[in-house]
N, C-alpha and C. Protein backbone atom coordinates (compact mmCIF):
# COMPACT_ATOMS: atom_id res chain seq x y z
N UNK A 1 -6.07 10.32 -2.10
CA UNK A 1 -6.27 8.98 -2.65
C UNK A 1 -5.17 8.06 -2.17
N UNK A 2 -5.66 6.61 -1.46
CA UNK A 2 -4.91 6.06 -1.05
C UNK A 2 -4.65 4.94 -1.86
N UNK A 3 -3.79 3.79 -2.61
CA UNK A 3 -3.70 3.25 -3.42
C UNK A 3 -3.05 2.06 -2.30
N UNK A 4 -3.30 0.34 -2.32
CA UNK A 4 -2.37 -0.23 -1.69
C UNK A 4 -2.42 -1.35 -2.66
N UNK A 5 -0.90 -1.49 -3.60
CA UNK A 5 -0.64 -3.07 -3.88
C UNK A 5 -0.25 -3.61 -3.07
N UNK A 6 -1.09 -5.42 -3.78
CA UNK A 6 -0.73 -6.14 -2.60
C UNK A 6 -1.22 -7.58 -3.29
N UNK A 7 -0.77 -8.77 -2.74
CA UNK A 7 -1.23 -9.95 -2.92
C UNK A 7 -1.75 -10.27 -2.20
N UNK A 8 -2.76 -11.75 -2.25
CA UNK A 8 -3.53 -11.67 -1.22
C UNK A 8 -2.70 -13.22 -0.13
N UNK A 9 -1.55 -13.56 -0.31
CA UNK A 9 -1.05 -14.01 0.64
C UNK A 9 0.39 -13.63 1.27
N UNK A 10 0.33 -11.99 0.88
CA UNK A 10 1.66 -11.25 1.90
C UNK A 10 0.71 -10.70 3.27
N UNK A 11 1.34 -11.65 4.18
CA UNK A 11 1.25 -11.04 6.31
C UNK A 11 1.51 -9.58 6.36
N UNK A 12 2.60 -9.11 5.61
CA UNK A 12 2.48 -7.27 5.66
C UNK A 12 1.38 -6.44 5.18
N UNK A 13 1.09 -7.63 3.83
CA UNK A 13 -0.14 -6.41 2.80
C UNK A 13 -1.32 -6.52 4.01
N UNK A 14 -1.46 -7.52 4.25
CA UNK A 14 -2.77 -7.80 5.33
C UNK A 14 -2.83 -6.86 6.68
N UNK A 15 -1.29 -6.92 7.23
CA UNK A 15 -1.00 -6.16 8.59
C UNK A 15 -1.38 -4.25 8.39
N UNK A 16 -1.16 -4.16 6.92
CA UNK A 16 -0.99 -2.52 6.54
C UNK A 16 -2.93 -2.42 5.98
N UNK A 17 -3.89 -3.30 5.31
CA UNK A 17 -4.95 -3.19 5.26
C UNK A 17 -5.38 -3.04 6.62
N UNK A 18 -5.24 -3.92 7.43
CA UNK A 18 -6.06 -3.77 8.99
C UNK A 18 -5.67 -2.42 9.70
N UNK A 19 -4.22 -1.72 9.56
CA UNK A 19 -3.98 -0.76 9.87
C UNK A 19 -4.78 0.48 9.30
N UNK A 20 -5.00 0.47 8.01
CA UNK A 20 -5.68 1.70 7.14
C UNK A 20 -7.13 1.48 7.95
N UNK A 21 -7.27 0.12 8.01
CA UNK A 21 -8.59 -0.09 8.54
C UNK A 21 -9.12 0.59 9.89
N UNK A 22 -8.66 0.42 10.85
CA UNK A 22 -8.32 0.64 12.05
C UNK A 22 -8.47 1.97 12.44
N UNK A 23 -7.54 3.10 11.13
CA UNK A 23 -7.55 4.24 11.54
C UNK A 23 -8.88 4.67 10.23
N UNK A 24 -9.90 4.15 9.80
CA UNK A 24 -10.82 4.91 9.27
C UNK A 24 -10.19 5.12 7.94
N UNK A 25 -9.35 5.20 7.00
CA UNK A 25 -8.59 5.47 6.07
C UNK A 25 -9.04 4.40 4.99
N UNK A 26 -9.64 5.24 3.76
CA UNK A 26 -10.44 4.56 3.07
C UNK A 26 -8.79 4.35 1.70
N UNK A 27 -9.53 3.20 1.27
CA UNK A 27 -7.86 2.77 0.41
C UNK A 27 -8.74 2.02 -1.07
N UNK A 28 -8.15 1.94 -2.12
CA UNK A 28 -8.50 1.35 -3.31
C UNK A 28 -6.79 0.25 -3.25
N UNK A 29 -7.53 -1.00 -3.48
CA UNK A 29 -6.56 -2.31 -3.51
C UNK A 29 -6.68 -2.77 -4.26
N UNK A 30 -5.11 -3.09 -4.98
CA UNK A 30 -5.05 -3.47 -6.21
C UNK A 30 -4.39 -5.38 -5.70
N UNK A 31 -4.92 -6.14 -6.37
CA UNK A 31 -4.39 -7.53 -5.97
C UNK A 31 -3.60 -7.61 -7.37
N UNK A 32 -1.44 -7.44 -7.33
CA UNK A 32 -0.99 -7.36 -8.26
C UNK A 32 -0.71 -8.90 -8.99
N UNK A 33 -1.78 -10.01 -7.94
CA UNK A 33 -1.17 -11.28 -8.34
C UNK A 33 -2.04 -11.36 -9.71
N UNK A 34 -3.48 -10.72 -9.46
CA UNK A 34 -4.46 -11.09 -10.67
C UNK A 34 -4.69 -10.07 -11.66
N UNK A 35 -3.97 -8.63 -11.10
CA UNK A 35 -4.16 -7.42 -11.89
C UNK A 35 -2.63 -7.21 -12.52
N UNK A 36 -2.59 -7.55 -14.05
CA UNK A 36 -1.46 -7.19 -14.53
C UNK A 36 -1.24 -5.67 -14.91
N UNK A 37 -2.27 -4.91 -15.35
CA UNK A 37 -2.40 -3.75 -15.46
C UNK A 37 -1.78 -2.68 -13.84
N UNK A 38 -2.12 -3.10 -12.84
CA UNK A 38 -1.77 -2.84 -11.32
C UNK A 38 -0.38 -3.14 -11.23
N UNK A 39 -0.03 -4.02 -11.81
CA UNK A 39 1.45 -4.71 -11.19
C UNK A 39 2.44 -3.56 -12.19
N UNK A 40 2.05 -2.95 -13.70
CA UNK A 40 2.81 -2.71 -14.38
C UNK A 40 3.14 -1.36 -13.42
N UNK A 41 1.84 -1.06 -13.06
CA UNK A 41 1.94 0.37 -12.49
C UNK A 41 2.45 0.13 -11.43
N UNK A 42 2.44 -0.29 -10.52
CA UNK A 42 3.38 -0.44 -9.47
C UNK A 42 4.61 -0.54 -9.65
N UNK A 43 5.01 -1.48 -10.43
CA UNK A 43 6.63 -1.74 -10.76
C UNK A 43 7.58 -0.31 -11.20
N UNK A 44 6.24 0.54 -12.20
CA UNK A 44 6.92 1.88 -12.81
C UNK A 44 7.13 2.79 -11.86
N UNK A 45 5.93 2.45 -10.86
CA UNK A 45 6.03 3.76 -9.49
C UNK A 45 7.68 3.50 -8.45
N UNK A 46 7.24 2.40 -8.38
CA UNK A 46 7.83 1.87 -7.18
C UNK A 46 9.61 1.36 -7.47
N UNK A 47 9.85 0.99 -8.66
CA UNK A 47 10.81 0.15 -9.69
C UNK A 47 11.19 -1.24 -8.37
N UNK A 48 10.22 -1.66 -8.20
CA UNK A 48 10.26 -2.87 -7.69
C UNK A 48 9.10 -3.74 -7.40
N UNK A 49 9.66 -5.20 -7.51
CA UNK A 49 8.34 -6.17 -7.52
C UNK A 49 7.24 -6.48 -6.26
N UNK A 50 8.25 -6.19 -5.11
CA UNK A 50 7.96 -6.63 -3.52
C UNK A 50 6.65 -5.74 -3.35
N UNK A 51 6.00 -6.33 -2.39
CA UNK A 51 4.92 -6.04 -1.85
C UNK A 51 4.85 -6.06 -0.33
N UNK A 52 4.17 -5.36 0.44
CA UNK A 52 3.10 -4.12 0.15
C UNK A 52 3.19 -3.21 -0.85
N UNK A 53 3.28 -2.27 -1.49
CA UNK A 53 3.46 -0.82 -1.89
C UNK A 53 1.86 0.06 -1.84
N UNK A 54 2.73 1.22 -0.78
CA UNK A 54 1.56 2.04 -0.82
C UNK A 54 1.77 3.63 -1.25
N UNK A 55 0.49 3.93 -1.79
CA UNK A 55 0.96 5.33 -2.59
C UNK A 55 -0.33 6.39 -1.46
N UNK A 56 0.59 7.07 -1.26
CA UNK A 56 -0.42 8.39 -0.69
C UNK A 56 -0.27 9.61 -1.25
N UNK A 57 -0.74 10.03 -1.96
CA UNK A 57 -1.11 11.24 -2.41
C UNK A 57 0.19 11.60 -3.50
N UNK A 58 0.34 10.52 -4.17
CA UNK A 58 1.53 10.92 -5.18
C UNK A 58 3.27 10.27 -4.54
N UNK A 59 3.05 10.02 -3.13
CA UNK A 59 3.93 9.66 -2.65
C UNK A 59 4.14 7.91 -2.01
N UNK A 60 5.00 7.36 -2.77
CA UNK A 60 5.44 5.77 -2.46
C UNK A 60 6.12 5.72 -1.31
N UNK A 61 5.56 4.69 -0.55
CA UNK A 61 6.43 3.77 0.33
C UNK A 61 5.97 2.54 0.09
N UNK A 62 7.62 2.05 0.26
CA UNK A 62 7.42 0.20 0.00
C UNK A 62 7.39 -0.17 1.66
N UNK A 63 7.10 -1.19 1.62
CA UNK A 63 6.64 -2.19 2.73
C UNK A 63 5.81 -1.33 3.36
N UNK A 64 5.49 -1.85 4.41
CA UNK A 64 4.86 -1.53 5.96
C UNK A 64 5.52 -0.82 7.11
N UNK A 65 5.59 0.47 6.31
CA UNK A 65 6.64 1.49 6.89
C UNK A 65 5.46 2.47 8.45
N UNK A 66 4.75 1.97 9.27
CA UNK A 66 4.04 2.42 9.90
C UNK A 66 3.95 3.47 10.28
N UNK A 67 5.38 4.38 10.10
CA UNK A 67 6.06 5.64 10.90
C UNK A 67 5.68 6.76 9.90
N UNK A 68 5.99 6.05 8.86
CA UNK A 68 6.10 6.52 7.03
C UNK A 68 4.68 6.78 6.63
N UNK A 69 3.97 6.04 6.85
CA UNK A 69 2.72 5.86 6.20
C UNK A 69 1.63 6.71 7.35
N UNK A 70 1.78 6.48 8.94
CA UNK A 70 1.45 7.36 10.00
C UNK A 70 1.71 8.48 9.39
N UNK A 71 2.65 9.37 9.01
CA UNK A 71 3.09 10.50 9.03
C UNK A 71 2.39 11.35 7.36
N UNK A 72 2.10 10.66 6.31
CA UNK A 72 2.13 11.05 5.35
C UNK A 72 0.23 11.18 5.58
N UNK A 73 -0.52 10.47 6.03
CA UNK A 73 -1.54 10.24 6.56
C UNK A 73 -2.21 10.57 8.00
N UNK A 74 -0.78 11.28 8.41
CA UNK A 74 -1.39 12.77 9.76
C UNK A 74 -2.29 11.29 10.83
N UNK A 75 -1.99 10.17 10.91
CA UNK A 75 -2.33 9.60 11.75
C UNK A 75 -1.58 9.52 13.35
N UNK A 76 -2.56 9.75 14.56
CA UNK A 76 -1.38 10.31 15.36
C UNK A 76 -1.64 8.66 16.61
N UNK A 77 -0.61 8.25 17.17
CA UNK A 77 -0.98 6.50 17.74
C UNK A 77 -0.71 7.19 19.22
């Protein structure tokens, strides 16, 4: 399960959707500008406000870590 917070006017959240996109990688998106319930959970996962945050399989990375998020997701470039 892939989880990505995000707002819908961060250039990273957008750059890391087209990426999941790209490689076939199906994702559930939380928009933490309109989902307060999303944002709480993010903040508890993550203990920070910034966005992107993506969760793979129990495991957080903040931003648009491509190397990070490649690797946890066996995507090979």
């Amino acid at each position: 399960m892939v989880k990505v917070f995000s707002t819908p006017v961060c250039p990273y959240c957008t750059s890391l959707k087209d990426f999941l996109k790209e490689h076939n990688i199906d994702f559930e998106e939380i928009n933490v500008a309109e989902d307060e319930k999303g944002r709480k959970e993010m903040i508890e996962k993550s203990g920070q406000m910034g966005v992107p945050v993506i969760e793979v399989e129990g495991q957080i990375v903040i931003g648009f870590d491509k190397e990070k998020i490649s690797q946890l997701l066996n995507i090979k470039e």
